[in-house]
N, C-alpha and C. Protein backbone atom coordinates (compact mmCIF):
# COMPACT_ATOMS: atom_id res chain seq x y z
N UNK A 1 0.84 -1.18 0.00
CA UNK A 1 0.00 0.00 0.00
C UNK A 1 0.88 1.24 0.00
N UNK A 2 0.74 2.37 -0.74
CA UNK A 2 1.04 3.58 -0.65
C UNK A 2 0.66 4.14 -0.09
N UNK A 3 0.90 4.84 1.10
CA UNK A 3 0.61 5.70 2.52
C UNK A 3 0.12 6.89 1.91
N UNK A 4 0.93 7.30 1.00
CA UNK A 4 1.04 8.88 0.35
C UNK A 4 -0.41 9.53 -0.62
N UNK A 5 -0.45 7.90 -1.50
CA UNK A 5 -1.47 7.86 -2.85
C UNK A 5 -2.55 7.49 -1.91
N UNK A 6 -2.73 6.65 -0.53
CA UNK A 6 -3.75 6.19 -0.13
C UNK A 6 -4.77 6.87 0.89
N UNK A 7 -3.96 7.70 1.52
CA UNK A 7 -4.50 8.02 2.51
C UNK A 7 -4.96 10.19 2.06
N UNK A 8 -6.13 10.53 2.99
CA UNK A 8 -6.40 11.96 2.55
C UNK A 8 -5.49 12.66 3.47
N UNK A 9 -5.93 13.95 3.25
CA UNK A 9 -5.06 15.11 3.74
C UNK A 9 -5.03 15.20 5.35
N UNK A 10 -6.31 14.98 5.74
CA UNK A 10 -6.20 14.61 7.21
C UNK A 10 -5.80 13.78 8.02
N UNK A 11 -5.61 12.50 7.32
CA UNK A 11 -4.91 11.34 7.66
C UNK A 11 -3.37 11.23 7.79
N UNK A 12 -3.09 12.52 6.66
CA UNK A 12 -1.20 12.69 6.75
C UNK A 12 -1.65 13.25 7.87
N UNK A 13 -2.06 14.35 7.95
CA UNK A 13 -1.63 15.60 9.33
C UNK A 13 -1.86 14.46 10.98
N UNK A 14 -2.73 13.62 10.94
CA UNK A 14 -2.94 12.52 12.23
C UNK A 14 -1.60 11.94 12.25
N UNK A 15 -0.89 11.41 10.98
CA UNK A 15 0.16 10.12 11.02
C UNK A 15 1.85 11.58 11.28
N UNK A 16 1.60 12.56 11.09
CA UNK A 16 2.48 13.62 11.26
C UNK A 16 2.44 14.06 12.55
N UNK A 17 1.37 14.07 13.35
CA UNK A 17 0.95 14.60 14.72
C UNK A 17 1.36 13.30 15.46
N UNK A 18 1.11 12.09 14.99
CA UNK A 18 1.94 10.90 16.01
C UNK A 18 3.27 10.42 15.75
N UNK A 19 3.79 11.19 15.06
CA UNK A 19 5.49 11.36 14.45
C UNK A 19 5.66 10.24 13.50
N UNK A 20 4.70 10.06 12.74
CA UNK A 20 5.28 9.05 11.88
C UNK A 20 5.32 10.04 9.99
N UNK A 21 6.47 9.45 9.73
CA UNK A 21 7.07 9.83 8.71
C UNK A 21 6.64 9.32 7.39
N UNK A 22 5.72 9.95 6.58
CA UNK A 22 5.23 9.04 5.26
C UNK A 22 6.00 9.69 3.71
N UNK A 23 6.16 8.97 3.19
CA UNK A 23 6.95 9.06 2.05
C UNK A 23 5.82 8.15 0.78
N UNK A 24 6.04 8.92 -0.65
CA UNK A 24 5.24 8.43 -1.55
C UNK A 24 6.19 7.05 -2.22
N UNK A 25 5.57 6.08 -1.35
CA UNK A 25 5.96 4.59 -1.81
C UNK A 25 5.72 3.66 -1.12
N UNK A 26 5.38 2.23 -2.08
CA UNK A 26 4.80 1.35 -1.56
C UNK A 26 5.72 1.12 -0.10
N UNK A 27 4.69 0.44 0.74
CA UNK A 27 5.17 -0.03 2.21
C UNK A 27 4.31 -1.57 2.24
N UNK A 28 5.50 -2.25 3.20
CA UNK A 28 4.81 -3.45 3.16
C UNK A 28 4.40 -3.84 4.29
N UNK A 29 3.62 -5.62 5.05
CA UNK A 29 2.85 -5.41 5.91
C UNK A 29 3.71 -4.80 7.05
N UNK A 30 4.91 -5.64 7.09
CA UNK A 30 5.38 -4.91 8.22
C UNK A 30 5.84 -3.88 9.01
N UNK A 31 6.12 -2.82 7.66
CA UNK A 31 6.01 -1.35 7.45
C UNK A 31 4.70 -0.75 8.20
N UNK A 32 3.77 -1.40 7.45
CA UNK A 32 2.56 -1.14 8.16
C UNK A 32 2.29 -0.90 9.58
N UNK A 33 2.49 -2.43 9.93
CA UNK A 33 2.32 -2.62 11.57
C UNK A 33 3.42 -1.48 12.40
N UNK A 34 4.64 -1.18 11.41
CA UNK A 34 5.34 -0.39 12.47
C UNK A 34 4.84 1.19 12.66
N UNK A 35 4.07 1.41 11.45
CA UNK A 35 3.18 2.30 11.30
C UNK A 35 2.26 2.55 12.68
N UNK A 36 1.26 1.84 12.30
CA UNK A 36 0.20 1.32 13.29
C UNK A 36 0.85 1.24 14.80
N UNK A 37 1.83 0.47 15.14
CA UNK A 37 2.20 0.28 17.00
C UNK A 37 3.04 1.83 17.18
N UNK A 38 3.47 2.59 16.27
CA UNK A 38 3.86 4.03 16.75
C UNK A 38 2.00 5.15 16.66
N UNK A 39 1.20 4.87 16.11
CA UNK A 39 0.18 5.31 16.61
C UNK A 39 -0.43 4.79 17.49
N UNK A 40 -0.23 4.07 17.71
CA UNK A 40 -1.03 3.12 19.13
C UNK A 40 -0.62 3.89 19.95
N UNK A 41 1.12 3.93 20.08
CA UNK A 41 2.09 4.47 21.21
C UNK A 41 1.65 5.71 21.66
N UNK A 42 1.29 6.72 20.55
CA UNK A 42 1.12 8.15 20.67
C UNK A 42 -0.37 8.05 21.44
N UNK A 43 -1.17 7.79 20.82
CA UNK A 43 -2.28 7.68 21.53
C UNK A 43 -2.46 6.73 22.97
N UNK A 44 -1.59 6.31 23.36
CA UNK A 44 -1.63 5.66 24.77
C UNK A 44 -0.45 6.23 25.62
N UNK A 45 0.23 7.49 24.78
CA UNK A 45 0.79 8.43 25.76
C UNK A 45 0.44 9.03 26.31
N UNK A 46 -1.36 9.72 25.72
CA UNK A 46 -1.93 10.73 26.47
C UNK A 46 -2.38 9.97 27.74
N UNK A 47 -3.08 10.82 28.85
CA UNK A 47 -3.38 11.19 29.90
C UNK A 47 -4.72 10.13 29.75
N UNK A 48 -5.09 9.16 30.83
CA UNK A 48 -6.58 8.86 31.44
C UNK A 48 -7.45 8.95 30.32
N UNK A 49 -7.48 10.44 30.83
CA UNK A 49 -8.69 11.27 30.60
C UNK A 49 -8.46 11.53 29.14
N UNK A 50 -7.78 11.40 28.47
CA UNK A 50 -7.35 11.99 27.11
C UNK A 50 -7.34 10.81 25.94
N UNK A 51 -7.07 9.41 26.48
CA UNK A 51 -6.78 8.45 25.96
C UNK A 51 -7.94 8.44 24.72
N UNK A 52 -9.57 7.82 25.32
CA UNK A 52 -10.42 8.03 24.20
C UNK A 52 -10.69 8.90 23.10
N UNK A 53 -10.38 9.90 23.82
CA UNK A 53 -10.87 11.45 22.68
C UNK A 53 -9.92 11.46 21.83
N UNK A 54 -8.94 10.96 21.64
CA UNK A 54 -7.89 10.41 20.65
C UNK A 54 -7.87 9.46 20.35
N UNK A 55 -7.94 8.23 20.88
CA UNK A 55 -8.56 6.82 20.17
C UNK A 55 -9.28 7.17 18.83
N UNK A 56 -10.47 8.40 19.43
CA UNK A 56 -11.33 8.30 17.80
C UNK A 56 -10.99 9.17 17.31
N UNK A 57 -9.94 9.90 17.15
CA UNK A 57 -9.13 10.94 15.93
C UNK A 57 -8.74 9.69 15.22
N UNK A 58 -8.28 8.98 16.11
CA UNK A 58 -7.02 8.07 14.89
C UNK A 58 -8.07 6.73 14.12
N UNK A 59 -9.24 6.28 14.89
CA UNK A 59 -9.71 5.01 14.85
C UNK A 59 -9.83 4.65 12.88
N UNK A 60 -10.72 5.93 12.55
CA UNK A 60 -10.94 5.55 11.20
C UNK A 60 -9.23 5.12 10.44
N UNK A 61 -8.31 6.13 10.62
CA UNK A 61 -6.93 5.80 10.19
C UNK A 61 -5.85 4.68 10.23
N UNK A 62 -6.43 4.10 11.62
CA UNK A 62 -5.88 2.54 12.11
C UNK A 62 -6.78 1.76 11.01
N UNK A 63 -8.00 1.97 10.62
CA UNK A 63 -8.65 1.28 10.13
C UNK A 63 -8.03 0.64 8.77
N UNK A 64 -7.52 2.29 8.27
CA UNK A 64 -6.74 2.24 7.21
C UNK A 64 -5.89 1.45 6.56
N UNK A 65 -4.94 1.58 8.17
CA UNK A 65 -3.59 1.01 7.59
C UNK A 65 -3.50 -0.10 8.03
N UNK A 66 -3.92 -0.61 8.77
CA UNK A 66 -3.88 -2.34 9.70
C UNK A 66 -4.91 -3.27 8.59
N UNK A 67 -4.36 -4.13 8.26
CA UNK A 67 -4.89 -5.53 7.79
C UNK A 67 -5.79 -6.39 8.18
């Protein structure tokens, strides 16, 4: 999958806000997953109270990129 060709404009700025770095070219599954467990990470850095309300910024985007 191409991160770059695949995903919209809001989906870069989410995968940019959890520090992940996308470049226009294919990535493979395991690219993926390393994708995916550094957004997990970011979103289970926040706070308690913060955890959900960011769960569903990212949820549709995990949807995305996970298999």
């Amino acid at each position: 999958m191409n991160l770059y060709n695949g995903l919209n404009k809001e989906d870069m700025t989410l995968l940019q806000e959890a520090g992940v770095e996308i470049k226009n070219r294919e990535y493979d599954q395991e690219e993926l997953k390393k994708c995916e467990n550094q957004v997990v990470e970011y979103i289970m850095s926040h706070s308690m109270n913060e955890i959900s309300k960011v769960e569903s910024r990212y949820r549709n985007l995990l949807q995305k990129i996970t298999f």
